[in-house]
PDB file of N, CA and C in Angstrom:
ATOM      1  N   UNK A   1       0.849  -1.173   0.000  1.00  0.00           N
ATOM      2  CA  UNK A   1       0.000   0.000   0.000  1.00  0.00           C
ATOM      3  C   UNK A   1       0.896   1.238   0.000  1.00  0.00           C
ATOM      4  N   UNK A   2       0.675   2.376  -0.910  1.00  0.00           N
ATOM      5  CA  UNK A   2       1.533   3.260  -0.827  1.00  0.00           C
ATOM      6  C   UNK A   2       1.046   4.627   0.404  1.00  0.00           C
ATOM      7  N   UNK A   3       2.322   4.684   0.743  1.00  0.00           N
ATOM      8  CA  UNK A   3       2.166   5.520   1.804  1.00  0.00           C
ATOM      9  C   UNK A   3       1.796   7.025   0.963  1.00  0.00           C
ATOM     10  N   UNK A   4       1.268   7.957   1.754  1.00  0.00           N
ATOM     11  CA  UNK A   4       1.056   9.299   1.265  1.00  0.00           C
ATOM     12  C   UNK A   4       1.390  10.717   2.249  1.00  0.00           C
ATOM     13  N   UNK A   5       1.620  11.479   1.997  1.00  0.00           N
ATOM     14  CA  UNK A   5       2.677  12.437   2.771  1.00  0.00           C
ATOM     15  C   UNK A   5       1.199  13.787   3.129  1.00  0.00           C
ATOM     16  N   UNK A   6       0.281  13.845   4.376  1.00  0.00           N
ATOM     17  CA  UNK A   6      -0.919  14.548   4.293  1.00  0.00           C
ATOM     18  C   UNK A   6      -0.256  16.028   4.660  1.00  0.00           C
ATOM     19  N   UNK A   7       0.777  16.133   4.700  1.00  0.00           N
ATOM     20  CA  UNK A   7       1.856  17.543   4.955  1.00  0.00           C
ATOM     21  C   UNK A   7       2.153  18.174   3.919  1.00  0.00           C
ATOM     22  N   UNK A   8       2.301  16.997   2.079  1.00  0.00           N
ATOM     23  CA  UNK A   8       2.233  18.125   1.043  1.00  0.00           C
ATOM     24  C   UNK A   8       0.770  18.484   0.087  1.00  0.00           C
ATOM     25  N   UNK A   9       0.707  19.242  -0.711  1.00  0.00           N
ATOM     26  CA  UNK A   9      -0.270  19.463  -1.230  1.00  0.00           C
ATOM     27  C   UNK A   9       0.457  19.446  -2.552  1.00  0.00           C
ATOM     28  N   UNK A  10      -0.178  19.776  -3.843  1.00  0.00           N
ATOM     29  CA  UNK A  10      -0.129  19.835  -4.857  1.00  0.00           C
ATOM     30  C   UNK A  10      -0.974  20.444  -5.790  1.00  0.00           C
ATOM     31  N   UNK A  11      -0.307  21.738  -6.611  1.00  0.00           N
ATOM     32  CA  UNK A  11      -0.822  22.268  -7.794  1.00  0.00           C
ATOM     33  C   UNK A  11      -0.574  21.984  -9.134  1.00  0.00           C
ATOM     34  N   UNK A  12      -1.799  21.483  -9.802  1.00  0.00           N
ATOM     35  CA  UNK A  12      -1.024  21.336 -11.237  1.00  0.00           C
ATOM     36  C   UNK A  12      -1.824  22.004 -12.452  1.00  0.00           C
ATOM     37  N   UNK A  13      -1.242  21.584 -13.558  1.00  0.00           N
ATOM     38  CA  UNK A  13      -1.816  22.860 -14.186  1.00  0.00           C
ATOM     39  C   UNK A  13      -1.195  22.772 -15.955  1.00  0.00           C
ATOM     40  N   UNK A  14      -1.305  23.215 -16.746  1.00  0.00           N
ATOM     41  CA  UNK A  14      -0.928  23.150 -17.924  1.00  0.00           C
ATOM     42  C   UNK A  14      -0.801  24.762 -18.305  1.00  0.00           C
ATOM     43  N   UNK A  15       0.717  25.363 -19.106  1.00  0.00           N
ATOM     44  CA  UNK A  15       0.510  26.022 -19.890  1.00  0.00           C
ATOM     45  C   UNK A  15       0.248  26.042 -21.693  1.00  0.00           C
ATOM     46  N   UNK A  16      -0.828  26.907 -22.172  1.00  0.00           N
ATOM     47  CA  UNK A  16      -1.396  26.458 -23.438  1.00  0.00           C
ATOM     48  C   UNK A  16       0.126  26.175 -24.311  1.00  0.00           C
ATOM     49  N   UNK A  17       0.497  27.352 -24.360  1.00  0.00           N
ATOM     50  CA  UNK A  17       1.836  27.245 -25.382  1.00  0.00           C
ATOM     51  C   UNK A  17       2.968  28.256 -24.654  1.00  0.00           C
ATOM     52  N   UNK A  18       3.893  27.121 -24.763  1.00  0.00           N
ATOM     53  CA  UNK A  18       5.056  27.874 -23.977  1.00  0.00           C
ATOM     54  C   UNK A  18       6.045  28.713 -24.764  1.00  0.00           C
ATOM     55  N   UNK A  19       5.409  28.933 -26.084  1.00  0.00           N
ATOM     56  CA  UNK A  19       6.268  29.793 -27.189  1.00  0.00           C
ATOM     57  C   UNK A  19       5.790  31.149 -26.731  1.00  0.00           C
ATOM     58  N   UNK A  20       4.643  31.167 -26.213  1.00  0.00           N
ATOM     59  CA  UNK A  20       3.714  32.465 -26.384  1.00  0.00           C
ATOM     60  C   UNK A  20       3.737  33.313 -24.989  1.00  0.00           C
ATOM     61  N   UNK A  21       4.333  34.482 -24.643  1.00  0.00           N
ATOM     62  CA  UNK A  21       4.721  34.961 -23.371  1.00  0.00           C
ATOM     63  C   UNK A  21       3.100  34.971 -22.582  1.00  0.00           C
ATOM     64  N   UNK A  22       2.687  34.282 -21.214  1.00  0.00           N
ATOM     65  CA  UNK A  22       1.396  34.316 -20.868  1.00  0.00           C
ATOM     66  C   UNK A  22       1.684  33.423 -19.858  1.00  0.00           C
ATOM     67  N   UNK A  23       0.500  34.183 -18.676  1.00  0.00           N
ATOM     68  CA  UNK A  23       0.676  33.732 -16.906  1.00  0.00           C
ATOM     69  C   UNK A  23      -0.655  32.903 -16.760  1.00  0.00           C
ATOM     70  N   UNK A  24      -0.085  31.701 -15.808  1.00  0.00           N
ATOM     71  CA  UNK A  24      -0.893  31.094 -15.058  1.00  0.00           C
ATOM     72  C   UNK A  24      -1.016  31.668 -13.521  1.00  0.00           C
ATOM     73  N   UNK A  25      -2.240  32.174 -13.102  1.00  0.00           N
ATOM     74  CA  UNK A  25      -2.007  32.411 -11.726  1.00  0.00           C
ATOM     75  C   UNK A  25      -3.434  31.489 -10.470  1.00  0.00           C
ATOM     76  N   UNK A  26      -2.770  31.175  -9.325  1.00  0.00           N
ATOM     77  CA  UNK A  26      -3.314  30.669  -8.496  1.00  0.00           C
ATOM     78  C   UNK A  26      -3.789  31.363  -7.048  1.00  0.00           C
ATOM     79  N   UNK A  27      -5.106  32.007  -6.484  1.00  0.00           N
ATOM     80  CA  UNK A  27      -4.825  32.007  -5.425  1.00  0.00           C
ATOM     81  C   UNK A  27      -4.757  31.396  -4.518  1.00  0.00           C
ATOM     82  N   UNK A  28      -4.541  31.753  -3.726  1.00  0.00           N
ATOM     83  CA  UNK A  28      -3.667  30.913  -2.354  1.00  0.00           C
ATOM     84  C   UNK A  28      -4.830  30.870  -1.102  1.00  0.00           C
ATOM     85  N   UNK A  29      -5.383  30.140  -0.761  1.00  0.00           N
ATOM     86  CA  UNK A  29      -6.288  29.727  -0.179  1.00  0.00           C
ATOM     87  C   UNK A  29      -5.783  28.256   1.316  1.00  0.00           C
ATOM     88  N   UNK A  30      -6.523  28.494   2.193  1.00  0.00           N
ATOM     89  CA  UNK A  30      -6.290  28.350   3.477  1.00  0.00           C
ATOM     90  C   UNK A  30      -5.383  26.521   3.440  1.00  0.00           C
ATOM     91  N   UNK A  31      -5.643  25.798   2.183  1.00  0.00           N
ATOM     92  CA  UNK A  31      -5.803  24.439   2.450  1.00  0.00           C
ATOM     93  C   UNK A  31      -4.173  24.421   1.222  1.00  0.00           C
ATOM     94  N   UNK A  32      -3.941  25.655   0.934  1.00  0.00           N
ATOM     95  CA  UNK A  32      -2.429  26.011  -0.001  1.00  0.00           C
ATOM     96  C   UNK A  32      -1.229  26.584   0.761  1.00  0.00           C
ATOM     97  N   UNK A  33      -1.394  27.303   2.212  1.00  0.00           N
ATOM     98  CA  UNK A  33      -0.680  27.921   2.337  1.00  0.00           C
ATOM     99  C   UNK A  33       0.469  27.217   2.927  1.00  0.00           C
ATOM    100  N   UNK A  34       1.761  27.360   2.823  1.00  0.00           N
ATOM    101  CA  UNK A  34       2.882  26.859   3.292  1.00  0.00           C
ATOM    102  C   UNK A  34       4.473  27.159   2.168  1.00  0.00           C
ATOM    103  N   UNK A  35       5.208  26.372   2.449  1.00  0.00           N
ATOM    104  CA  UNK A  35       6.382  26.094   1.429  1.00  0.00           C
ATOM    105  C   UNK A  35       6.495  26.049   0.366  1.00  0.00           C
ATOM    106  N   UNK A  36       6.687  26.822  -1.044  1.00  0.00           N
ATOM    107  CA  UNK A  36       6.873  25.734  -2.361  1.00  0.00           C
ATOM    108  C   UNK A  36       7.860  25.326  -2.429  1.00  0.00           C
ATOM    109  N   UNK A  37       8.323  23.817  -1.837  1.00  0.00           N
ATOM    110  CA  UNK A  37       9.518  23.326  -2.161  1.00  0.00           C
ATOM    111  C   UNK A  37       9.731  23.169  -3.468  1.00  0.00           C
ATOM    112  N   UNK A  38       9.030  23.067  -4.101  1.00  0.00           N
ATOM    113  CA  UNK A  38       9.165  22.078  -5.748  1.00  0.00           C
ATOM    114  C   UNK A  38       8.012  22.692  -6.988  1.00  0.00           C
ATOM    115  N   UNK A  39       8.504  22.960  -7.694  1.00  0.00           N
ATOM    116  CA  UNK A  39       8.317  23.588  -9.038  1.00  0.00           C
ATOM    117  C   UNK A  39       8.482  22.723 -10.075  1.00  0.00           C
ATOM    118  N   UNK A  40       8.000  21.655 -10.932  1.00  0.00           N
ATOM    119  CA  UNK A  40       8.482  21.011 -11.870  1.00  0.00           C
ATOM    120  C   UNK A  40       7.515  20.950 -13.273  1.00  0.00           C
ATOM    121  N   UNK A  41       8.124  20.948 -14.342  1.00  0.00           N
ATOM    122  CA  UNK A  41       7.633  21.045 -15.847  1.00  0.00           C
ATOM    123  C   UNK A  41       7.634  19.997 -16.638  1.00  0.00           C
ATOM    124  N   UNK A  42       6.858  19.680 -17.769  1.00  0.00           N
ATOM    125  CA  UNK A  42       6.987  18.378 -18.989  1.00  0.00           C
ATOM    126  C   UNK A  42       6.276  19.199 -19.773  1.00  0.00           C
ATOM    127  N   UNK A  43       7.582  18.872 -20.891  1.00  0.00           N
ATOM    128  CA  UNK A  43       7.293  19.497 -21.880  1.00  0.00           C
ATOM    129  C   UNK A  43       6.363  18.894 -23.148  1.00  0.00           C
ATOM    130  N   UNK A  44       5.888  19.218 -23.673  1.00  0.00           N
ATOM    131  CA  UNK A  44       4.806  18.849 -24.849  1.00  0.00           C
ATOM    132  C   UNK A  44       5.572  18.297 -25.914  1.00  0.00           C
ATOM    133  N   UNK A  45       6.541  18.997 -26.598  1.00  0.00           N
ATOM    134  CA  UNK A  45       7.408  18.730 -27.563  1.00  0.00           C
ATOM    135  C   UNK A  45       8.498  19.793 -27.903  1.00  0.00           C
ATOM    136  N   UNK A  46       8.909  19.238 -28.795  1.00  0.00           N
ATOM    137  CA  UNK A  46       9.949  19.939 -29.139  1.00  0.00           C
ATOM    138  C   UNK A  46       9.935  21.738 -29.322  1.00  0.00           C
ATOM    139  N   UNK A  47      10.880  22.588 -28.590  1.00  0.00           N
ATOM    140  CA  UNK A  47      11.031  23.772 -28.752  1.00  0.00           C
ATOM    141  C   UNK A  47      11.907  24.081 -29.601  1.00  0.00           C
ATOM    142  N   UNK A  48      12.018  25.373 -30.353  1.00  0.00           N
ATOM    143  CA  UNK A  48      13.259  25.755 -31.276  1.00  0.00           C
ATOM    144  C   UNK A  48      13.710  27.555 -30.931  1.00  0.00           C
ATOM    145  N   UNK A  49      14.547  28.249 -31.216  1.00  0.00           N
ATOM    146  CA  UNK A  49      14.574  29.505 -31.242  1.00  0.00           C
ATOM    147  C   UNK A  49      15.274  30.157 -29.982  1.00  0.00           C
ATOM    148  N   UNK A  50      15.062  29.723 -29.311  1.00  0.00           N
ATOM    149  CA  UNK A  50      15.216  30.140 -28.314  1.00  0.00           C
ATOM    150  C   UNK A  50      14.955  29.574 -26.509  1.00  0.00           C
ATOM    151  N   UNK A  51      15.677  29.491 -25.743  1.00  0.00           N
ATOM    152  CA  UNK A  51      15.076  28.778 -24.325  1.00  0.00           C
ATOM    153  C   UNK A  51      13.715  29.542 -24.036  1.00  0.00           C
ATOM    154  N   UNK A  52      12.965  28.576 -23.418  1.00  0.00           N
ATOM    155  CA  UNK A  52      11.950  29.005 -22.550  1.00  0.00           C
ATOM    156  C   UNK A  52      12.299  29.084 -21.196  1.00  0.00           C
ATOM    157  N   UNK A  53      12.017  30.292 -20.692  1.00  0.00           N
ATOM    158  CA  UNK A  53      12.236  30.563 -19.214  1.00  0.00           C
ATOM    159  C   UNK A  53      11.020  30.479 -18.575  1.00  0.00           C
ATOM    160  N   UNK A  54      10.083  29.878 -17.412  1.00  0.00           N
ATOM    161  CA  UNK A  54       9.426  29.612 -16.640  1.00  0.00           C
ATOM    162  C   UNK A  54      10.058  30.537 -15.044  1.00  0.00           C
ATOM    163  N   UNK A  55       9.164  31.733 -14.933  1.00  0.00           N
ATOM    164  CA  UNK A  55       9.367  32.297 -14.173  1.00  0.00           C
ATOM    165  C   UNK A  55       8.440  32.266 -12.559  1.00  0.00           C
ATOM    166  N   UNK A  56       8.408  31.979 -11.739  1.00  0.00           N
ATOM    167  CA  UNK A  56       7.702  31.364 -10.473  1.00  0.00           C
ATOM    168  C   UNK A  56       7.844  32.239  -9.366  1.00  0.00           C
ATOM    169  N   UNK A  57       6.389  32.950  -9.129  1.00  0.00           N
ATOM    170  CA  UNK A  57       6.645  34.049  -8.493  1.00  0.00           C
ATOM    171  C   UNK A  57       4.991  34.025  -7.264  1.00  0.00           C
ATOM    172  N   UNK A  58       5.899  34.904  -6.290  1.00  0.00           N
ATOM    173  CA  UNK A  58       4.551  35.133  -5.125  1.00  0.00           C
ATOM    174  C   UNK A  58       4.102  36.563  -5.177  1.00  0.00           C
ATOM    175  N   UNK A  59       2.993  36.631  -5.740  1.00  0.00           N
ATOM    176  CA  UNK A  59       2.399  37.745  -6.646  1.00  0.00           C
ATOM    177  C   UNK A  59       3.647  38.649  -7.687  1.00  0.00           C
ATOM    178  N   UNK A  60       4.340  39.879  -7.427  1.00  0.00           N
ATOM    179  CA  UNK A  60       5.164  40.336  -8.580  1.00  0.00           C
ATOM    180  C   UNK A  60       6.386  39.706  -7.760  1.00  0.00           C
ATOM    181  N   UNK A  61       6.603  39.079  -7.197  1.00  0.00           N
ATOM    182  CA  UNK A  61       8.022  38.856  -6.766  1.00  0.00           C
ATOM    183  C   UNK A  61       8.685  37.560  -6.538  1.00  0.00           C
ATOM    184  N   UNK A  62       9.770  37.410  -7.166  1.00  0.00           N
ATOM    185  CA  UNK A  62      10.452  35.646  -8.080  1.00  0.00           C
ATOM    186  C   UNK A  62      10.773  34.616  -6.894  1.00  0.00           C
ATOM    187  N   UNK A  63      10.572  33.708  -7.520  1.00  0.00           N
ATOM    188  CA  UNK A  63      11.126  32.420  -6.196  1.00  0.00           C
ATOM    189  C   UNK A  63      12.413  31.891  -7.441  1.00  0.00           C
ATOM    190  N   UNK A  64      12.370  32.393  -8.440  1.00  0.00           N
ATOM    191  CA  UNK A  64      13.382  31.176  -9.159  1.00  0.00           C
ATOM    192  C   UNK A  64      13.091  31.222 -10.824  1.00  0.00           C
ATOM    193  N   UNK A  65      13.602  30.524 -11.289  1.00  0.00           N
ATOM    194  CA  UNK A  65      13.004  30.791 -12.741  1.00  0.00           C
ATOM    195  C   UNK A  65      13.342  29.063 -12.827  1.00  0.00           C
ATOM    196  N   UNK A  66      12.851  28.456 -14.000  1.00  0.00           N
ATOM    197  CA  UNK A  66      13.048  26.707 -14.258  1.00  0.00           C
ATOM    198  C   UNK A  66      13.442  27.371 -16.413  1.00  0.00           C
ATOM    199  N   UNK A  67      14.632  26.845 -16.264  1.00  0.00           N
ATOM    200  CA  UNK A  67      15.035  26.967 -17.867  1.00  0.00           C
ATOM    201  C   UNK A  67      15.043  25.720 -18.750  1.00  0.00           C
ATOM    202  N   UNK A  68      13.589  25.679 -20.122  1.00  0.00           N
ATOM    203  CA  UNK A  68      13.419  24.693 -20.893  1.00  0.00           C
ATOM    204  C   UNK A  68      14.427  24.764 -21.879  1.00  0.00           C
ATOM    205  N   UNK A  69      15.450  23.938 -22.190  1.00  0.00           N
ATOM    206  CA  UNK A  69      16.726  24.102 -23.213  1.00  0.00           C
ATOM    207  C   UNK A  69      15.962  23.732 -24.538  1.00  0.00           C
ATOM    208  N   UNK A  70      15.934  24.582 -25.655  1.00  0.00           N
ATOM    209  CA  UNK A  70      15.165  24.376 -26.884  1.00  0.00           C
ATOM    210  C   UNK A  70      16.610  23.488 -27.339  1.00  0.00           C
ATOM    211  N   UNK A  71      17.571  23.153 -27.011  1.00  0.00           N
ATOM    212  CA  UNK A  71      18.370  22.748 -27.627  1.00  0.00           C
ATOM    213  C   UNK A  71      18.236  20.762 -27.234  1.00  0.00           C
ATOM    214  N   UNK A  72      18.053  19.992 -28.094  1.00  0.00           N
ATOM    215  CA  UNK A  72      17.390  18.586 -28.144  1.00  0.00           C
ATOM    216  C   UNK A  72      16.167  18.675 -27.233  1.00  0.00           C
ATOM    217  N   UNK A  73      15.395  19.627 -27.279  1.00  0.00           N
ATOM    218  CA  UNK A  73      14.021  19.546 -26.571  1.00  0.00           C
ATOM    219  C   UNK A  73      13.282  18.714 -26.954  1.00  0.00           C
ATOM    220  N   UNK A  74      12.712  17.872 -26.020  1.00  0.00           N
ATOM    221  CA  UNK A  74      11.621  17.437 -27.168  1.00  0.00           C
ATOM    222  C   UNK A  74      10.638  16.734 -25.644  1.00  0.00           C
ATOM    223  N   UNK A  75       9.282  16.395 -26.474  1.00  0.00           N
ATOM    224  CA  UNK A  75       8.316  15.741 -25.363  1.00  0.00           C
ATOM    225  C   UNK A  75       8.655  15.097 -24.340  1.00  0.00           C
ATOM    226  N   UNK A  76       8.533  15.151 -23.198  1.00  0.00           N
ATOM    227  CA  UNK A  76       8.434  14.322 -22.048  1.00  0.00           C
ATOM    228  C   UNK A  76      10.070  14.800 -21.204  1.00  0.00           C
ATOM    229  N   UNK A  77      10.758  16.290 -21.711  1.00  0.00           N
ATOM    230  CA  UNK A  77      11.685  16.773 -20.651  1.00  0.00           C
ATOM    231  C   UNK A  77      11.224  17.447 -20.082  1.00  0.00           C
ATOM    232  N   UNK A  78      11.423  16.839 -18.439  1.00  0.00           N
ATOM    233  CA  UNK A  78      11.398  17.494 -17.236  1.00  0.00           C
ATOM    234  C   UNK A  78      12.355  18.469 -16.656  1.00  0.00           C
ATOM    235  N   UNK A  79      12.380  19.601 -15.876  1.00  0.00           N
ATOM    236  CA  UNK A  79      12.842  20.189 -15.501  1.00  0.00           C
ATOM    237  C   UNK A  79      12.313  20.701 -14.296  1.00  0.00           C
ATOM    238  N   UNK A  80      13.269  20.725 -13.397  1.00  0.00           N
ATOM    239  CA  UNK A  80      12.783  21.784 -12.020  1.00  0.00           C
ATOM    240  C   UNK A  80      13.235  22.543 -11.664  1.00  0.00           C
ATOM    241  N   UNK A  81      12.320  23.261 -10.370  1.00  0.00           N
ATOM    242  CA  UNK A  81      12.872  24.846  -9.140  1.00  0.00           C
ATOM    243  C   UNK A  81      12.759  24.078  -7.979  1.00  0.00           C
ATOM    244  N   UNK A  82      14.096  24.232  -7.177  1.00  0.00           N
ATOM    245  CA  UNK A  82      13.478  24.010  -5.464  1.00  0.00           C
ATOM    246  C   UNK A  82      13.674  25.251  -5.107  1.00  0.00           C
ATOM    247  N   UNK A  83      12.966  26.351  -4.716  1.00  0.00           N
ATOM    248  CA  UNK A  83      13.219  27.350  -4.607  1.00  0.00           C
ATOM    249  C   UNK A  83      13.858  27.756  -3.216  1.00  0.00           C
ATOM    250  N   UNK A  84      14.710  28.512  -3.005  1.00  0.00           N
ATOM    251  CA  UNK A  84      15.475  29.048  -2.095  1.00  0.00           C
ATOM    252  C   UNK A  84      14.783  30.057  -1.447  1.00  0.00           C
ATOM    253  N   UNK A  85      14.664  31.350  -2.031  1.00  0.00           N
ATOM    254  CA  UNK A  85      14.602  32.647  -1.734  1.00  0.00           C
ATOM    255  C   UNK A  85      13.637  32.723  -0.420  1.00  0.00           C
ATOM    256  N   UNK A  86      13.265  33.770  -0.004  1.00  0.00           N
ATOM    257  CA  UNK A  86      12.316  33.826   1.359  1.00  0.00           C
ATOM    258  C   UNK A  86      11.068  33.947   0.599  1.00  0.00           C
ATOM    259  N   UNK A  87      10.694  33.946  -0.198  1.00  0.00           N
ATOM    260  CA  UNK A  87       9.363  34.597  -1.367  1.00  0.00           C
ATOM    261  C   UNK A  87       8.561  33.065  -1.391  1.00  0.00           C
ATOM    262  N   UNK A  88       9.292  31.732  -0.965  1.00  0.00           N
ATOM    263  CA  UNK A  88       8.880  30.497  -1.249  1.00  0.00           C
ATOM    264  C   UNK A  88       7.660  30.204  -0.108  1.00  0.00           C
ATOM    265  N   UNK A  89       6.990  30.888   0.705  1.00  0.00           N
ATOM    266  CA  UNK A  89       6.592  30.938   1.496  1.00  0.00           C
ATOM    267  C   UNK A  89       5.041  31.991   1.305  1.00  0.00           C
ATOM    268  N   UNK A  90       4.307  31.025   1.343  1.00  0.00           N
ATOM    269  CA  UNK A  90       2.527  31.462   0.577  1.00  0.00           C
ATOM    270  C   UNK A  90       1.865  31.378   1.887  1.00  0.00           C
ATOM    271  N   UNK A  91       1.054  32.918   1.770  1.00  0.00           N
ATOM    272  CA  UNK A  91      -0.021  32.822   3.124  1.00  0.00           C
ATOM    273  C   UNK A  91      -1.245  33.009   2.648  1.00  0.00           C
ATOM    274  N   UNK A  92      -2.287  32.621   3.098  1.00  0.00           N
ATOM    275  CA  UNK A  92      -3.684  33.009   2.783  1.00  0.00           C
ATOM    276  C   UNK A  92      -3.282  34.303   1.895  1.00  0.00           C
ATOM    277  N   UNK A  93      -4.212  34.738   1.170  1.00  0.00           N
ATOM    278  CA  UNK A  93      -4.214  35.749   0.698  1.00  0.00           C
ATOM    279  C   UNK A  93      -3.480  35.957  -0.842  1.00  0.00           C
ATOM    280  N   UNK A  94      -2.432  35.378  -1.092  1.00  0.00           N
ATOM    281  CA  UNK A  94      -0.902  35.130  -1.895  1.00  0.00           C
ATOM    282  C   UNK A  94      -1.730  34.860  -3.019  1.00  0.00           C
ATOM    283  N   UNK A  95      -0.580  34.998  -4.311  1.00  0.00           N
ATOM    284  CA  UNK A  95      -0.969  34.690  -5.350  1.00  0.00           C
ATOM    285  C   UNK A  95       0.285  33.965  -5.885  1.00  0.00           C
ATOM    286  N   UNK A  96       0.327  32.955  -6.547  1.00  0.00           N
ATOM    287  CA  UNK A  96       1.239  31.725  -6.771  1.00  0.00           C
ATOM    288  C   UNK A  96       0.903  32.183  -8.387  1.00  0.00           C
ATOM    289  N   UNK A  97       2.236  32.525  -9.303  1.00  0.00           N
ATOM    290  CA  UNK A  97       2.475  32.725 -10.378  1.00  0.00           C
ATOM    291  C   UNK A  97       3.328  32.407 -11.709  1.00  0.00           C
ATOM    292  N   UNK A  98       3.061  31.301 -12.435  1.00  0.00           N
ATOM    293  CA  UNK A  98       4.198  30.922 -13.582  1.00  0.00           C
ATOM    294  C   UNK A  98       3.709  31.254 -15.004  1.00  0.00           C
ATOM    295  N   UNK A  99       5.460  32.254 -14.863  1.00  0.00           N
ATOM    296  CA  UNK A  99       4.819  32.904 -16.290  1.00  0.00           C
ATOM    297  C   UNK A  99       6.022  32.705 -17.348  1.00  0.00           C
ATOM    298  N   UNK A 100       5.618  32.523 -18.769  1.00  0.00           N
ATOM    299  CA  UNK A 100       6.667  31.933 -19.785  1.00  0.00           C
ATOM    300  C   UNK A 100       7.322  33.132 -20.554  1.00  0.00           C
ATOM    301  N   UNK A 101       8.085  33.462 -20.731  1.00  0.00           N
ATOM    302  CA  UNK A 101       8.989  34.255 -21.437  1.00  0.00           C
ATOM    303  C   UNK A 101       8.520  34.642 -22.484  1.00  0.00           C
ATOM    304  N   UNK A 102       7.975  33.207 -23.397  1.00  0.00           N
ATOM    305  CA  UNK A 102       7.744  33.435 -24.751  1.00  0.00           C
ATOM    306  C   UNK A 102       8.884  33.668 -25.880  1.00  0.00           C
ATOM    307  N   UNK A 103       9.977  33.223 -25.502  1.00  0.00           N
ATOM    308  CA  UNK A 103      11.011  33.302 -26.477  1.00  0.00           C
ATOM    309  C   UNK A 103      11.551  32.127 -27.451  1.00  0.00           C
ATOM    310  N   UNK A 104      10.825  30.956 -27.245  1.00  0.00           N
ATOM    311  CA  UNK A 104      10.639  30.052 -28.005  1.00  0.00           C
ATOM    312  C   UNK A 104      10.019  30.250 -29.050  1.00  0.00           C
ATOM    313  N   UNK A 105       9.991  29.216 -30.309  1.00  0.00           N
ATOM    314  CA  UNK A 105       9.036  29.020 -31.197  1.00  0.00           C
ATOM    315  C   UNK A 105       8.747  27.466 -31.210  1.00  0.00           C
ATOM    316  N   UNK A 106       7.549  27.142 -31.977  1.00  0.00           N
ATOM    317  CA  UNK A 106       6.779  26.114 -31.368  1.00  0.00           C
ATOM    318  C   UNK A 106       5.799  26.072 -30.829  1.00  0.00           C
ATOM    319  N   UNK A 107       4.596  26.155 -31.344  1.00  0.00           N
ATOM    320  CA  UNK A 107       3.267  26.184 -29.913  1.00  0.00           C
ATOM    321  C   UNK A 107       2.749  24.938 -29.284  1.00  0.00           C
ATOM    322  N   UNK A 108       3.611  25.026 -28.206  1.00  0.00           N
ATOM    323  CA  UNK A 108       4.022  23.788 -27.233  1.00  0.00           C
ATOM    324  C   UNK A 108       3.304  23.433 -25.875  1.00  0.00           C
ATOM    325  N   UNK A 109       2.391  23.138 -25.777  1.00  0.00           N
ATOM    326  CA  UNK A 109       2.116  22.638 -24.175  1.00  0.00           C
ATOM    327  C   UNK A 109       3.329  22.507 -23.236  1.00  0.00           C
ATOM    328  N   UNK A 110       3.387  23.118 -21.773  1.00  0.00           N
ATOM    329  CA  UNK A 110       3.755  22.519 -20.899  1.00  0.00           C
ATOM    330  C   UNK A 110       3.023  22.388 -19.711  1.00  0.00           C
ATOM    331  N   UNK A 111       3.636  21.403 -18.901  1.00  0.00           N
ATOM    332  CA  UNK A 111       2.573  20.911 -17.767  1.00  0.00           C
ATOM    333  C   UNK A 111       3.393  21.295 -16.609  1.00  0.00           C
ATOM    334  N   UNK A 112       2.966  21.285 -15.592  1.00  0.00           N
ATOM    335  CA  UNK A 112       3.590  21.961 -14.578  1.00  0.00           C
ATOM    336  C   UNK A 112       2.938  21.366 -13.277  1.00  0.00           C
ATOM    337  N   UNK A 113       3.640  20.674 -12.136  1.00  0.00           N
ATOM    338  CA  UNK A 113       2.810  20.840 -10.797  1.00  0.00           C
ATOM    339  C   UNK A 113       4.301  21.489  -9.883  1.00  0.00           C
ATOM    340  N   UNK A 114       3.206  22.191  -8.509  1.00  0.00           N
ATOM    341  CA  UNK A 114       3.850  22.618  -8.071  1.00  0.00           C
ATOM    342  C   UNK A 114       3.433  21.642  -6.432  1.00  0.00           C
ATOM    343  N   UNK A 115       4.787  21.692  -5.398  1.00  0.00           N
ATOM    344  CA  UNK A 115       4.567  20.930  -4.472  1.00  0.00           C
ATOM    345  C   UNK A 115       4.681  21.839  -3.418  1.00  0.00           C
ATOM    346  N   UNK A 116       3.893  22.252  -2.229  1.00  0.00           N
ATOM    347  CA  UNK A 116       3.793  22.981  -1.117  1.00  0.00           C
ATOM    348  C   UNK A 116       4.153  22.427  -0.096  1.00  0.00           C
ATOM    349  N   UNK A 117       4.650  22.157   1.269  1.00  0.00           N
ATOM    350  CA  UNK A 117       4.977  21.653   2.232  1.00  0.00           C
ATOM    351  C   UNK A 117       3.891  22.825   3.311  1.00  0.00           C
ATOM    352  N   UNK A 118       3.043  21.755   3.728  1.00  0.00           N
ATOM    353  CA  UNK A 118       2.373  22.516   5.041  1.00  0.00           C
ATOM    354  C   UNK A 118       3.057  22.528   6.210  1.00  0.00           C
TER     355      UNK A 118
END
């Protein structure tokens, strides 16, 4: 039987196209608030042109950025943030934010969950 951890939570989420500069935002609600240890991405397919930067922020202000390498990109690369900064830290109220650069070409799905520690 697999054990389960009732201390993290989890956000997940899809961006439409990660070529195209455009924010996903979450608010932060009583049963969200805590840690974002973990930030992680899968990519749709192949990118070209340029990296995609995935920027991860608590309302205007950064926990980290996660960089998609258009260089051998292709479906099913993962990438992550464990974020450091003091900003990693969501209270009621907060707004949890990943937003794409848009410096790719390619109109690419990526998927994204994020992991909270209560």
């Amino acid at each position: 039987m697999p054990a389960f951890n009732i201390n993290r939570v989890f956000i997940s989420g899809e961006i439409a196209d990660v070529s195209t500069a455009s924010s996903v935002r979450f608010p932060i609600v009583d049963d969200l608030a805590g840690e974002v240890i973990n930030v992680s991405t899968v990519l749709g397919g192949a990118i070209t042109g340029a990296d995609a930067v995935i920027t991860v922020s608590k309302g205007n202000t950064s926990m980290g950025t996660i960089t998609i390498a258009n260089a051998s990109s292709a479906e099913h690369d993962v990438d992550t943030l464990n974020p450091t900064s003091a900003n990693r830290f969501l209270s009621v109220g907060d707004t949890l934010e990943l937003t794409t650069s848009g410096a790719s070409t390619n109109a690419v799905p990526v998927g994204f969950i994020v992991t909270i520690k209560r």
